[in-house]
C-alpha atoms as a PDB file:
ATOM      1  CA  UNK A   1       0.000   0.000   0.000  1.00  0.00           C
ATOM      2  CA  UNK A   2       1.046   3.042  -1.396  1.00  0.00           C
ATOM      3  CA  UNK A   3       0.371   6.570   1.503  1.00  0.00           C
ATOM      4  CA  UNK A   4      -0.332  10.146  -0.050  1.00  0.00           C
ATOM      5  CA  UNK A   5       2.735  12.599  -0.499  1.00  0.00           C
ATOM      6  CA  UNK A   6       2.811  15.133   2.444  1.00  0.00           C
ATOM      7  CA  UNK A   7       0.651  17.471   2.174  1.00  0.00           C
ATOM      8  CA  UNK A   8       3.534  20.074   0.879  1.00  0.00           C
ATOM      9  CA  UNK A   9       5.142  18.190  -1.533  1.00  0.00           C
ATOM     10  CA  UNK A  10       3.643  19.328  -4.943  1.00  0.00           C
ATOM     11  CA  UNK A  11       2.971  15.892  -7.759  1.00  0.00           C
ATOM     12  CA  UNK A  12       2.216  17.584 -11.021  1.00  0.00           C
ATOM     13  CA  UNK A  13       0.446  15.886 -13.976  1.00  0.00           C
ATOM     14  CA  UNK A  14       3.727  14.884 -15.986  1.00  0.00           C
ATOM     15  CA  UNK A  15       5.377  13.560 -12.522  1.00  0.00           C
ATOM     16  CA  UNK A  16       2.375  10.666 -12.284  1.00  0.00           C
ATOM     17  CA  UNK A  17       3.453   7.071 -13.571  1.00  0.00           C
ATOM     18  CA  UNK A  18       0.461   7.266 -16.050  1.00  0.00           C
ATOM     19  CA  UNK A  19       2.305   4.817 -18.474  1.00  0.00           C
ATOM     20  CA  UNK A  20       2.718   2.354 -15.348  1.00  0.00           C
ATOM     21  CA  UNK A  21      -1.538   2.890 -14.870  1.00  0.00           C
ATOM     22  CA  UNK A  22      -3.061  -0.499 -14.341  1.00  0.00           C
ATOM     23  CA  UNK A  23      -6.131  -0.965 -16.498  1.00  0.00           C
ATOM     24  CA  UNK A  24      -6.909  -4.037 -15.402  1.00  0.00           C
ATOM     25  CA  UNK A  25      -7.054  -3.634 -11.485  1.00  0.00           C
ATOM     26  CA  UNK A  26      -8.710   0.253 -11.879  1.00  0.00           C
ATOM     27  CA  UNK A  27     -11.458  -1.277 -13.727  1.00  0.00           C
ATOM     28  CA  UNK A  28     -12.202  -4.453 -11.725  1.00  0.00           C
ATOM     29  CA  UNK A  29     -12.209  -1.835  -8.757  1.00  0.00           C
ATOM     30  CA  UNK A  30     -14.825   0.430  -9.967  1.00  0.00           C
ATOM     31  CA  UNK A  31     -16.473  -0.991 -13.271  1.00  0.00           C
ATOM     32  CA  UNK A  32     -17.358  -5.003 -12.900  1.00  0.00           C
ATOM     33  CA  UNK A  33     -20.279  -4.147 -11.140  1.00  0.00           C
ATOM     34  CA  UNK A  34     -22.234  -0.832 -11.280  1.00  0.00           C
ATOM     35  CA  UNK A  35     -21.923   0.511  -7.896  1.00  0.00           C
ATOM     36  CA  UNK A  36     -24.722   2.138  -5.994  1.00  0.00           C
ATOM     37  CA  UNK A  37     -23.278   5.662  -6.591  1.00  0.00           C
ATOM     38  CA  UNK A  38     -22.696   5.648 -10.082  1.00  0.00           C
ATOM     39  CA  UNK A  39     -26.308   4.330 -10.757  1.00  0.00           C
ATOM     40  CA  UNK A  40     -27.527   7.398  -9.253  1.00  0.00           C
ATOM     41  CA  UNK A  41     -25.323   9.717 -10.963  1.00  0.00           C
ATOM     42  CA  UNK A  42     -26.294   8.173 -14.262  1.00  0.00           C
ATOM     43  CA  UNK A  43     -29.479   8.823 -13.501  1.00  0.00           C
ATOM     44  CA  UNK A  44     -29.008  12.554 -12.886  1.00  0.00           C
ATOM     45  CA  UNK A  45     -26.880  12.887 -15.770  1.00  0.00           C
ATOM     46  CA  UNK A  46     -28.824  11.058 -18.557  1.00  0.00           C
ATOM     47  CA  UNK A  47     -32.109  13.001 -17.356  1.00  0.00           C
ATOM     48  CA  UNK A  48     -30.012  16.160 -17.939  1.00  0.00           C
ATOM     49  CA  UNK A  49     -28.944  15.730 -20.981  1.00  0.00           C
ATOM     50  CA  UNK A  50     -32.617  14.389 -21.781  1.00  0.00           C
ATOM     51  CA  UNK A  51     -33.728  17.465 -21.163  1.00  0.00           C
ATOM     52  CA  UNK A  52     -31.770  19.497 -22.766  1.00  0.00           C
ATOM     53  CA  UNK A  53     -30.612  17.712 -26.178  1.00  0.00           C
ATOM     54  CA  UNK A  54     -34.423  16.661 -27.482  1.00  0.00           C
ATOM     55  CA  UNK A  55     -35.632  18.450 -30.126  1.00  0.00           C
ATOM     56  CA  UNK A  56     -39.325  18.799 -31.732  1.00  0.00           C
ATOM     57  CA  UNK A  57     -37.951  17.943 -34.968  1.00  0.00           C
ATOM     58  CA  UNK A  58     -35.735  14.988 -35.619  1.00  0.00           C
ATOM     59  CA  UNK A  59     -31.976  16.336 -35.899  1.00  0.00           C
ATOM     60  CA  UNK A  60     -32.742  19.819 -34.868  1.00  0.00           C
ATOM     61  CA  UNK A  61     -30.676  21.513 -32.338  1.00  0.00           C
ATOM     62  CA  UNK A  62     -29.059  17.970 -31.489  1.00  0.00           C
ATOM     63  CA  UNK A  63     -25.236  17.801 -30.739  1.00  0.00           C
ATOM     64  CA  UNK A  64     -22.944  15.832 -32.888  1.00  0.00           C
ATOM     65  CA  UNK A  65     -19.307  15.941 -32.146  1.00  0.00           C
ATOM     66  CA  UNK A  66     -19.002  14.698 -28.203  1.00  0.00           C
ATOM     67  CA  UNK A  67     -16.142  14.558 -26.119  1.00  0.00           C
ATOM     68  CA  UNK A  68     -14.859  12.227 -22.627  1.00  0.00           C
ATOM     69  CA  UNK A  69     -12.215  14.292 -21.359  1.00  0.00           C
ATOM     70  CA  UNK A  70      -9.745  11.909 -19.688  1.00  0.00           C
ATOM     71  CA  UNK A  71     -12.084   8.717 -20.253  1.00  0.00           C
ATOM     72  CA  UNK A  72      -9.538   5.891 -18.721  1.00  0.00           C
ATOM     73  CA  UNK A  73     -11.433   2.887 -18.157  1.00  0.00           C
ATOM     74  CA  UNK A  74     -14.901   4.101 -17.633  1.00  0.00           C
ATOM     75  CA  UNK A  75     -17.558   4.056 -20.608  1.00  0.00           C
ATOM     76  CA  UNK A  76     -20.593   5.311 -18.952  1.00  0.00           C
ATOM     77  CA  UNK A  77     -20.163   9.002 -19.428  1.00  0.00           C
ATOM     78  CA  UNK A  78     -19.858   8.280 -23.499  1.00  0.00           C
ATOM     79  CA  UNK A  79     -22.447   6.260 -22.740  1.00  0.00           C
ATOM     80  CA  UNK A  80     -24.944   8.836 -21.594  1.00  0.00           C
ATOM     81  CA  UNK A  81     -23.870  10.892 -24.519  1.00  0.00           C
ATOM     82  CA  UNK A  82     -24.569   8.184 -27.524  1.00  0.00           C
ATOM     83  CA  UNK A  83     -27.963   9.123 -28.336  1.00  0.00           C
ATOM     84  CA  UNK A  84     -26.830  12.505 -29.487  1.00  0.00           C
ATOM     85  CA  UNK A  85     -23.563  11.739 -31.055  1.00  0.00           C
ATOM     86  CA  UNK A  86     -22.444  11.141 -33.950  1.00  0.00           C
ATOM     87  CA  UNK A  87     -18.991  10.666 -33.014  1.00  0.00           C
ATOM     88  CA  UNK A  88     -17.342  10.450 -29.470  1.00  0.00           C
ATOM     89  CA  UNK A  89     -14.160  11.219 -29.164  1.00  0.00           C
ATOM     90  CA  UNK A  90     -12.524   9.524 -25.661  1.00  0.00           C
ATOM     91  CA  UNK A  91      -9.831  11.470 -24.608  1.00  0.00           C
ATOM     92  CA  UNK A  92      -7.171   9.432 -22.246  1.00  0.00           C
ATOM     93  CA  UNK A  93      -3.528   9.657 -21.658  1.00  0.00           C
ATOM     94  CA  UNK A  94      -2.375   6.059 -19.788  1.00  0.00           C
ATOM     95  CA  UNK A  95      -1.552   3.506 -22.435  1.00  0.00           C
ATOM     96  CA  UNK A  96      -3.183   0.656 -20.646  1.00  0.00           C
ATOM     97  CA  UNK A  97      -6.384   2.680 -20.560  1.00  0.00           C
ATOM     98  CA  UNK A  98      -6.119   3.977 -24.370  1.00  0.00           C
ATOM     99  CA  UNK A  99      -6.005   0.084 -25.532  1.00  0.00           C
ATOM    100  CA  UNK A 100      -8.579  -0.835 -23.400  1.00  0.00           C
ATOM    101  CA  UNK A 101     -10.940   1.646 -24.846  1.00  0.00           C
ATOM    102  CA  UNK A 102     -10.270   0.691 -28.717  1.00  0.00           C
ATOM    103  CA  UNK A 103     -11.174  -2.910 -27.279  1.00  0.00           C
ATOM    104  CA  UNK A 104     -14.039  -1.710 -25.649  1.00  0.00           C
ATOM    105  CA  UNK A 105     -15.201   0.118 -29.117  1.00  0.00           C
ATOM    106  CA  UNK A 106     -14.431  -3.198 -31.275  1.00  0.00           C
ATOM    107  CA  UNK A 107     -16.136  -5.638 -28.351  1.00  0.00           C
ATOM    108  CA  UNK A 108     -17.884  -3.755 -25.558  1.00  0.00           C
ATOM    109  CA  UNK A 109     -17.588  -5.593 -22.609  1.00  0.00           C
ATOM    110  CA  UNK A 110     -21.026  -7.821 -20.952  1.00  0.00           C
ATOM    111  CA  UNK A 111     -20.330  -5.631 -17.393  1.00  0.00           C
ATOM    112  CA  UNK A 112     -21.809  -2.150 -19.372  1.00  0.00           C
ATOM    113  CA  UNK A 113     -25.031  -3.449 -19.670  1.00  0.00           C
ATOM    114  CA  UNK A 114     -25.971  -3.171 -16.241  1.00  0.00           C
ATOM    115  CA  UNK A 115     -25.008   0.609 -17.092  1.00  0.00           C
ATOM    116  CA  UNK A 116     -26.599   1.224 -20.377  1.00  0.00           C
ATOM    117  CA  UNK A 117     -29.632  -0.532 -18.509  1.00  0.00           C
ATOM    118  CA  UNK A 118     -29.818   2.652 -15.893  1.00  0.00           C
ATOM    119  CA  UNK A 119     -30.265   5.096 -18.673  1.00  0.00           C
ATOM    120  CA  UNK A 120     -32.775   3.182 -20.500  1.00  0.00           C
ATOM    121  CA  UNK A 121     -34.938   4.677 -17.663  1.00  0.00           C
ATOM    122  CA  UNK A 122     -35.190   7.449 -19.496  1.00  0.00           C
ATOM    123  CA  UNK A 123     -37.072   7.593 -23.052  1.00  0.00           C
ATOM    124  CA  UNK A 124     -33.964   8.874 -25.047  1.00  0.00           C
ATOM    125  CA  UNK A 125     -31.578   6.161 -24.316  1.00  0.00           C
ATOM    126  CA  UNK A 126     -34.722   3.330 -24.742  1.00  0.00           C
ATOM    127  CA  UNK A 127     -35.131   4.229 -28.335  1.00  0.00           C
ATOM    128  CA  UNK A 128     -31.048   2.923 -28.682  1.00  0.00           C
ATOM    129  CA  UNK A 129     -31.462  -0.282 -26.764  1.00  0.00           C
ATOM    130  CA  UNK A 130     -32.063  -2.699 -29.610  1.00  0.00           C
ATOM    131  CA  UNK A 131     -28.421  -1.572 -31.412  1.00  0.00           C
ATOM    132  CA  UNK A 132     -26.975   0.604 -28.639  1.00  0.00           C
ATOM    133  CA  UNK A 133     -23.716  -1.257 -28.847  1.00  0.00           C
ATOM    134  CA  UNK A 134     -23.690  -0.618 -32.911  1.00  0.00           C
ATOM    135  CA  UNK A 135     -24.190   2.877 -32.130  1.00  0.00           C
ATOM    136  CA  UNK A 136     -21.390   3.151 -29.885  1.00  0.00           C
ATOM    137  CA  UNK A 137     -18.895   1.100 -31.867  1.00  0.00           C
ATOM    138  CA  UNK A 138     -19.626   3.590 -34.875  1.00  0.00           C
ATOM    139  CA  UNK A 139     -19.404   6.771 -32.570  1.00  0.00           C
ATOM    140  CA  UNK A 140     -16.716   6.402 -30.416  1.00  0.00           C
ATOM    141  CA  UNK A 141     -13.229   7.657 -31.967  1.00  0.00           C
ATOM    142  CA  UNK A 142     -10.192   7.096 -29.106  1.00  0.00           C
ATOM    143  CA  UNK A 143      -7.227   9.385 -28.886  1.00  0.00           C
ATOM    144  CA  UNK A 144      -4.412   9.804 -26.711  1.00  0.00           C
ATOM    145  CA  UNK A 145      -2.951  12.972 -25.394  1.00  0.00           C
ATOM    146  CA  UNK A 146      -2.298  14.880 -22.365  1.00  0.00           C
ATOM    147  CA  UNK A 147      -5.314  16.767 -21.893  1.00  0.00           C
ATOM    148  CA  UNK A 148      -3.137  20.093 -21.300  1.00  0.00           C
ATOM    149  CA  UNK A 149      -1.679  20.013 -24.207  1.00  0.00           C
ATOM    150  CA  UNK A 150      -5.642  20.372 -25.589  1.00  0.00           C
ATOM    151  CA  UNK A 151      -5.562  23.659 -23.964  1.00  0.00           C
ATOM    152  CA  UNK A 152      -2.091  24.988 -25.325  1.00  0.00           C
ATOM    153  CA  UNK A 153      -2.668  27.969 -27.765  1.00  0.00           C
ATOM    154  CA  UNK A 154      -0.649  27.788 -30.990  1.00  0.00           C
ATOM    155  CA  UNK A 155       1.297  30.821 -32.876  1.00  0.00           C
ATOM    156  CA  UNK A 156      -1.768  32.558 -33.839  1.00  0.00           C
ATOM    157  CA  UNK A 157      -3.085  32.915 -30.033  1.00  0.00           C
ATOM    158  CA  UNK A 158      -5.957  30.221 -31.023  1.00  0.00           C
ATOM    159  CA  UNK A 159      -6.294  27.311 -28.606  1.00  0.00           C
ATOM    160  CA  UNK A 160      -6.491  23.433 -30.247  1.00  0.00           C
ATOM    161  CA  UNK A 161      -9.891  22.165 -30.674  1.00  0.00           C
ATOM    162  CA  UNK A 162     -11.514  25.339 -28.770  1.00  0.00           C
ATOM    163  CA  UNK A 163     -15.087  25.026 -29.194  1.00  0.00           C
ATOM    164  CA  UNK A 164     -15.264  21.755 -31.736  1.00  0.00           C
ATOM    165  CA  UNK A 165     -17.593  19.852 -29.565  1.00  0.00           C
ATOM    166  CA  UNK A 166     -21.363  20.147 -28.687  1.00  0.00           C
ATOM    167  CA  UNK A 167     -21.358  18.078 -25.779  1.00  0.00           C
ATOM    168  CA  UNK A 168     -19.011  16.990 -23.158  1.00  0.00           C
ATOM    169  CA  UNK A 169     -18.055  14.933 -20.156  1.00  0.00           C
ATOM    170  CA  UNK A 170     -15.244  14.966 -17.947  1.00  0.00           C
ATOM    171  CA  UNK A 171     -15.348  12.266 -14.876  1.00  0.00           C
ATOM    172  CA  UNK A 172     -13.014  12.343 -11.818  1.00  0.00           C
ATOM    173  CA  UNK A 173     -10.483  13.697 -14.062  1.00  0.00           C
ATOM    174  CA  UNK A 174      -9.195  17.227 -13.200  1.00  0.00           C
ATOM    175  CA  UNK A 175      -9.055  16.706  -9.612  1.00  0.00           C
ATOM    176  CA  UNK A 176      -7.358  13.188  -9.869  1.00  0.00           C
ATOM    177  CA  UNK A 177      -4.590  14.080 -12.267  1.00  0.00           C
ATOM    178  CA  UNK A 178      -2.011  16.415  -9.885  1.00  0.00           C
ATOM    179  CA  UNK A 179      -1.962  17.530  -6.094  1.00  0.00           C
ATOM    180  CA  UNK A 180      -1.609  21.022  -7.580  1.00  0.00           C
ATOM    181  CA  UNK A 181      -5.155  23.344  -7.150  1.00  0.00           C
ATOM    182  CA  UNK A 182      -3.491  25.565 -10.069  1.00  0.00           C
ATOM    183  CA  UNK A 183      -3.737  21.817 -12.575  1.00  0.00           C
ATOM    184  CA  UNK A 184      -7.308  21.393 -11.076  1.00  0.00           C
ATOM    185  CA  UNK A 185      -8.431  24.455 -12.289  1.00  0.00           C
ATOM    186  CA  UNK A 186      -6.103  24.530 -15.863  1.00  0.00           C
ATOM    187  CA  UNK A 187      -7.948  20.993 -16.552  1.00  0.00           C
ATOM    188  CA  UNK A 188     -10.995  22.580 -16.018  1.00  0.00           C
ATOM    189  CA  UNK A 189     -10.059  25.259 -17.975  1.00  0.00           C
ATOM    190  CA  UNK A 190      -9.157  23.011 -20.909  1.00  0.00           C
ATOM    191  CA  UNK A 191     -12.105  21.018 -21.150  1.00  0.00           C
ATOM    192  CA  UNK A 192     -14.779  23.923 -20.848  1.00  0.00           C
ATOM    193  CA  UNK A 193     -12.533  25.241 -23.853  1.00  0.00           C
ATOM    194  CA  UNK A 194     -13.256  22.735 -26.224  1.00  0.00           C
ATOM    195  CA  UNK A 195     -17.049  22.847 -25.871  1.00  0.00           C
ATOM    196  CA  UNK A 196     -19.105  25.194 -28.025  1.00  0.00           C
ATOM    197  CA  UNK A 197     -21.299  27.714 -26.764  1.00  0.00           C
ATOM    198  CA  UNK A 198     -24.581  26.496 -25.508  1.00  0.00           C
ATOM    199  CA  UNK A 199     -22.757  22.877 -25.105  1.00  0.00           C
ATOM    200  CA  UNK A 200     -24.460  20.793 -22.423  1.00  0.00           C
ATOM    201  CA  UNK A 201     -21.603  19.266 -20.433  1.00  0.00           C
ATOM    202  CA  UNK A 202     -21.417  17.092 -16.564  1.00  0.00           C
ATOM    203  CA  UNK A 203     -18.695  17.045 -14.562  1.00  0.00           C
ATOM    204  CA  UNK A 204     -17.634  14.702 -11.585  1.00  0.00           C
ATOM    205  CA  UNK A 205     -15.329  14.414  -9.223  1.00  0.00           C
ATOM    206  CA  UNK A 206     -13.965  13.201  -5.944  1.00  0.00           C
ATOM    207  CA  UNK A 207     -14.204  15.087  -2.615  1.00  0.00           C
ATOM    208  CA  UNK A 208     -11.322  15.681  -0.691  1.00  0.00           C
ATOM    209  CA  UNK A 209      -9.688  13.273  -2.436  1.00  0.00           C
ATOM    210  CA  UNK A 210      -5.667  12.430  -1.220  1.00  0.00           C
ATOM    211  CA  UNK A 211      -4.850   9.748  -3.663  1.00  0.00           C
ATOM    212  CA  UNK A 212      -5.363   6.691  -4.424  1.00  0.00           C
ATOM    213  CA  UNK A 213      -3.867   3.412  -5.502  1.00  0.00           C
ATOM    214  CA  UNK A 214      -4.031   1.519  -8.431  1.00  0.00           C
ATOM    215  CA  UNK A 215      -2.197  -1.884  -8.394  1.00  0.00           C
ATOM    216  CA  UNK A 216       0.982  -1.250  -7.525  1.00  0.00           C
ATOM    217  CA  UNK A 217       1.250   2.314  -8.087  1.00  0.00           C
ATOM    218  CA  UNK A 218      -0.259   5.346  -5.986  1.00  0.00           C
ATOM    219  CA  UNK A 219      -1.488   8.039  -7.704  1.00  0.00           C
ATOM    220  CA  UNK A 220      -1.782  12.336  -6.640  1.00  0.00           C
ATOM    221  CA  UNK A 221      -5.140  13.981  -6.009  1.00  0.00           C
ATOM    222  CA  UNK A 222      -6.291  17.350  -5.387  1.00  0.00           C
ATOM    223  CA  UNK A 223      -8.337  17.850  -2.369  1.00  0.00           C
ATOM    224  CA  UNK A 224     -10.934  19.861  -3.299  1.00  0.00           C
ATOM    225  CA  UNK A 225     -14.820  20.526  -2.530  1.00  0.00           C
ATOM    226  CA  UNK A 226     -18.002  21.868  -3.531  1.00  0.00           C
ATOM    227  CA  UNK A 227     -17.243  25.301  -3.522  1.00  0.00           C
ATOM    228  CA  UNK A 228     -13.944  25.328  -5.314  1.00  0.00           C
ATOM    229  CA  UNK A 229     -15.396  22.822  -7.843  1.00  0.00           C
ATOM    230  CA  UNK A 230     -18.262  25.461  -8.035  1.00  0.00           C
ATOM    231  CA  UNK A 231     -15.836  28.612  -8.401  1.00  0.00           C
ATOM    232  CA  UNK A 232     -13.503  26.841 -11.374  1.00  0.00           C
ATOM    233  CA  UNK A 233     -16.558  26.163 -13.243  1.00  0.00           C
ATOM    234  CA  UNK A 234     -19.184  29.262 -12.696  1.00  0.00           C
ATOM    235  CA  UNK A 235     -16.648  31.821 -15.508  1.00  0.00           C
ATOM    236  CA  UNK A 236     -17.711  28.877 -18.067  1.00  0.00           C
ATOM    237  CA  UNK A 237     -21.156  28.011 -17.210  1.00  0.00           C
ATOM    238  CA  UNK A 238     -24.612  28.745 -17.257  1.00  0.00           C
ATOM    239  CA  UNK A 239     -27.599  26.984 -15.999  1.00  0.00           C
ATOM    240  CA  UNK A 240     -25.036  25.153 -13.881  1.00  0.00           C
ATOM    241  CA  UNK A 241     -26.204  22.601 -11.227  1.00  0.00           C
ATOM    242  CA  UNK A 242     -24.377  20.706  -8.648  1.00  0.00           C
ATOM    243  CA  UNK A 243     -25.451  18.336  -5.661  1.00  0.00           C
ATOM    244  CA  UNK A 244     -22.879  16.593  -3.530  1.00  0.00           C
ATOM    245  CA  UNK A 245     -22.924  13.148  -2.953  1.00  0.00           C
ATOM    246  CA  UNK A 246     -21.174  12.405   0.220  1.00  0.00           C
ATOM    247  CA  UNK A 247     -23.353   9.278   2.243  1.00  0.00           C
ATOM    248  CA  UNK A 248     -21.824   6.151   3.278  1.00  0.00           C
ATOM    249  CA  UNK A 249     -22.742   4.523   0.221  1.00  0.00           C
ATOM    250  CA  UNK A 250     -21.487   6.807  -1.820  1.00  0.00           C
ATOM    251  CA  UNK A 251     -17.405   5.982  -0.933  1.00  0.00           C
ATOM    252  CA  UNK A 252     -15.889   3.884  -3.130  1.00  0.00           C
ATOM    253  CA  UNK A 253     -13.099   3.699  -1.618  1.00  0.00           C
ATOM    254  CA  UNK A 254     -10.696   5.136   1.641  1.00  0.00           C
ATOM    255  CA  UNK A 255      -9.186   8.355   0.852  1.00  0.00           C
ATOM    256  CA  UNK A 256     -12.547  10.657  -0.456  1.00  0.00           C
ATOM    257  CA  UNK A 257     -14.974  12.341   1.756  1.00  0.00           C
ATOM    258  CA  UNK A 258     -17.895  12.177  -1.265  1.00  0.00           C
ATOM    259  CA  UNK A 259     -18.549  12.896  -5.057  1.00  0.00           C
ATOM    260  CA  UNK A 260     -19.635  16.075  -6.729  1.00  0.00           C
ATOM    261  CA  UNK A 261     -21.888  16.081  -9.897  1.00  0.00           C
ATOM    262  CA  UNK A 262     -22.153  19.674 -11.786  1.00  0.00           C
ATOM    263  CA  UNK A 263     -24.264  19.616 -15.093  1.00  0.00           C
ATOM    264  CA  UNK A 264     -24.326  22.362 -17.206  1.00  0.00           C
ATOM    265  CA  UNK A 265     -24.637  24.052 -20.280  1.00  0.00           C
ATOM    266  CA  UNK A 266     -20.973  26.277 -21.726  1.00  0.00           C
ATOM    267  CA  UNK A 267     -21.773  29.862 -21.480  1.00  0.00           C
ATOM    268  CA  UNK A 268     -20.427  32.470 -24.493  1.00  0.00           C
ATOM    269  CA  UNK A 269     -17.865  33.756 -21.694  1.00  0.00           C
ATOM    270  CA  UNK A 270     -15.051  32.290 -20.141  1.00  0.00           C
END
């Protein structure tokens, strides 16, 4: 067992082990079964985007380019996104994770059922369930990169990808990357960036979070909460909503006081 760097000792993004990340153990962890606490986040998040991605008219108004920001070995926020989407792009640095998720595309796995089952709740998703698997094998696109690098401007002072896609997700990502607040809110930052005005988006992450272990490796966290999850996010967001999820059941593991879930839509500032 791995312990969390003193609490003054700084692990930036580039000093993680991310091409020592251990698909295999993270997802056996977190994604066999479909814990209590992700159920009811996929809920909230596939009503939200319910809401605001139908249209009157077939086509009209409805996103098409969609983005996981920092995807790793979880499918369920492309998932909630399929309906919409004509391509996904998942976004993920670690190697282990980036082949899992072009095997996942070719041969999505029988534990994602249980998932796509939970948003099949809600009339959107239903219409999919005969060929949802189709649809996501023809959707999702995977790339690798260092999400940072997204947000880099080149020699023209325009940023890569800055508003290409119409809807977004980023999950226990830009808290879970660094111990440095400054990453937290640059990863933010970058992924509010790439959305298009008017983009719906959601957002998780992991309450004062101090790392966590993945096989053999330990891996930095920023501690942060409600209110600084709240304050990175407000410059790029309207309509925003956020509840905290912070019961027993809602732990996944030692190390995390709770979850935060923030849906929104990106605002024309920021």
């Amino acid at each position: 067992m791995h312990f969390p760097a003193p609490v003054d000792e700084c692990v930036l993004n580039d000093q993680a082990p991310w091409n020592n990340f251990d698909n295999k153990a993270y997802v056996a962890q977190n994604y066999l079964e479909l814990l209590p606490v992700d159920e009811e986040i996929l809920v909230k998040v596939g009503r939200y985007f319910s809401r605001h991605c139908e249209s009157g008219s077939e086509g009209e108004g409805r996103p098409v380019l969609g983005i996981d920001m920092g995807a790793g070995g979880n499918l369920y926020p492309a998932l909630a996104m399929l309906p919409w989407c004509r391509k996904i792009t998942l976004f993920e640095r670690a190697p282990e994770n980036v082949a899992y998720l072009r095997q996942q595309r070719d041969d999505v796995g029988q534990n994602w059922e249980a998932f796509w089952k939970v948003l099949c709740e809600t009339k959107a998703y239903s219409r999919h369930d005969s060929k949802w698997k189709i649809d996501f094998q023809e959707a999702a696109r995977v790339e690798q990169g260092n999400l940072f690098k997204m947000g880099q401007r080149n020699w023209l002072g325009l940023r890569r990808s800055a508003g290409k896609y119409q809807i977004g997700t980023m999950f226990f990502v830009a808290e879970s990357i660094s111990t440095s607040p400054d990453e937290f809110r640059q990863a933010i930052d970058c992924f509010m960036n790439v959305l298009a005005p008017g983009a719906p988006f959601a957002a998780a992450f992991m309450e004062g979070s101090h790392g966590y272990d993945v096989g053999t490796e330990h891996f930095p966290a920023c501690d942060v909460d409600k209110d600084e999850v709240e304050a990175a996010l407000t410059p790029y967001a309207s309509d925003l909503e956020m509840v905290r999820l912070s019961e027993a059941g809602h732990l996944v593991r030692p190390g995390h006081t709770g979850m935060i879930l923030a849906c929104g839509k990106r605002s024309s500032g920021g």
